[in-house]
Protein backbone atom coordinates (compact mmCIF):
# COMPACT_ATOMS: atom_id res chain seq x y z
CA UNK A 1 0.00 0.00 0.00
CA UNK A 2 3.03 2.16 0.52
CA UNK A 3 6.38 2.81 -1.33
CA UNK A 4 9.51 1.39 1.05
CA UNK A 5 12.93 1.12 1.09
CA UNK A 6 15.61 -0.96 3.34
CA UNK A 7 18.82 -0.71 4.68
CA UNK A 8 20.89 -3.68 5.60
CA UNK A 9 23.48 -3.74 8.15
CA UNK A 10 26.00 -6.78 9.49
CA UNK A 11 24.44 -7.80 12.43
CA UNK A 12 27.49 -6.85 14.65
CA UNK A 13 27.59 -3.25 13.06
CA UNK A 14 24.02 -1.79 13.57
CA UNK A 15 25.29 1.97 12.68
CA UNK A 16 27.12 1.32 9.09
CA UNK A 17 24.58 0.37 7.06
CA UNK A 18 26.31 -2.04 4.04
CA UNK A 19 23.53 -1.44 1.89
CA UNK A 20 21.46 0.98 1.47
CA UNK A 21 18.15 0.64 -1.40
CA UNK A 22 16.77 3.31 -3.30
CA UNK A 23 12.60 3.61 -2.55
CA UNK A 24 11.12 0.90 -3.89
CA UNK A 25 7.23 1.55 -5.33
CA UNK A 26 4.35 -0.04 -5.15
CA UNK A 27 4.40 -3.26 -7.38
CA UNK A 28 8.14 -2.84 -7.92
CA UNK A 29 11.18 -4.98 -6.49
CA UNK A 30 14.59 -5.26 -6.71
CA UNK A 31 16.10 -7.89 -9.04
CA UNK A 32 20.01 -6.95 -8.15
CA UNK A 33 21.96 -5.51 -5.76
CA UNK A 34 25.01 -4.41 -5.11
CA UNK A 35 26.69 -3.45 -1.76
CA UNK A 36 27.53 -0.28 -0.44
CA UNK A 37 29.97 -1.64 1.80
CA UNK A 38 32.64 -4.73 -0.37
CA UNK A 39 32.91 -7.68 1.89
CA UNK A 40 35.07 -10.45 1.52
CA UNK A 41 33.51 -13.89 0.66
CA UNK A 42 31.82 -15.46 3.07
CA UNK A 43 28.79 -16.11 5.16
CA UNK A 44 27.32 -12.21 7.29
CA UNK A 45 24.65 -12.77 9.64
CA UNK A 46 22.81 -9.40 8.89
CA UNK A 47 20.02 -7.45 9.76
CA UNK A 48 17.57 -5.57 6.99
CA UNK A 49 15.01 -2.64 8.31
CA UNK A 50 12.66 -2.23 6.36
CA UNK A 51 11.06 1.09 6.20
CA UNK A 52 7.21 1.75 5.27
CA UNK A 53 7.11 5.59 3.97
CA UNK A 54 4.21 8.08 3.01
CA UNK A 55 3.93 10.01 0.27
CA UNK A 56 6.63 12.97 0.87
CA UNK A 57 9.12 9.36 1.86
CA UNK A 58 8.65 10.12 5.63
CA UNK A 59 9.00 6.85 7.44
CA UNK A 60 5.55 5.86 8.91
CA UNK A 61 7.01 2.15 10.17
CA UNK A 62 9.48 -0.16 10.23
CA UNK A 63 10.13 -4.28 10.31
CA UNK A 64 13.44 -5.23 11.27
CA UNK A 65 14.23 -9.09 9.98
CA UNK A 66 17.51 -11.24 10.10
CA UNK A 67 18.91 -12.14 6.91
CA UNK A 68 22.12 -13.94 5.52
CA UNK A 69 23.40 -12.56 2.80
CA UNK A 70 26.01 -14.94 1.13
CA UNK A 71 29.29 -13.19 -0.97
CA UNK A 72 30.65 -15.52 -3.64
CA UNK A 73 33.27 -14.75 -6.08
């Protein structure tokens, strides 16, 4: 119902966010990413917040959800 955007962070590291999306609207996604932050290969135990914005991209809520993100080369 709302436009959103996220910002992942290494789990240990909850100021420096690695990744950072651009708003994402309604019915869109993101196919691709790439990091903010280079890491080295290897397995991050992460954390994504997910932020729910209005209109003018104010943040009306947020979800905060573990995720691994994997780095292959």
């Amino acid at each position: 119902t709302n436009p959103v955007y996220l910002d992942v962070f290494l789990a240990e590291d909850e100021e420096n966010a690695i990744y950072k999306s651009p708003v994402i609207p309604v019915g869109s996604s993101l196919q691709e990413i790439k990091l903010d932050t280079p890491l080295s290969d290897g397995t991050y135990d992460c954390v994504a917040v997910y932020h729910l914005v209005d209109d003018d991209q104010n943040t009306i809520s947020t979800l905060r959800v573990t995720v691994t993100v994997i780095i292959e080369g």
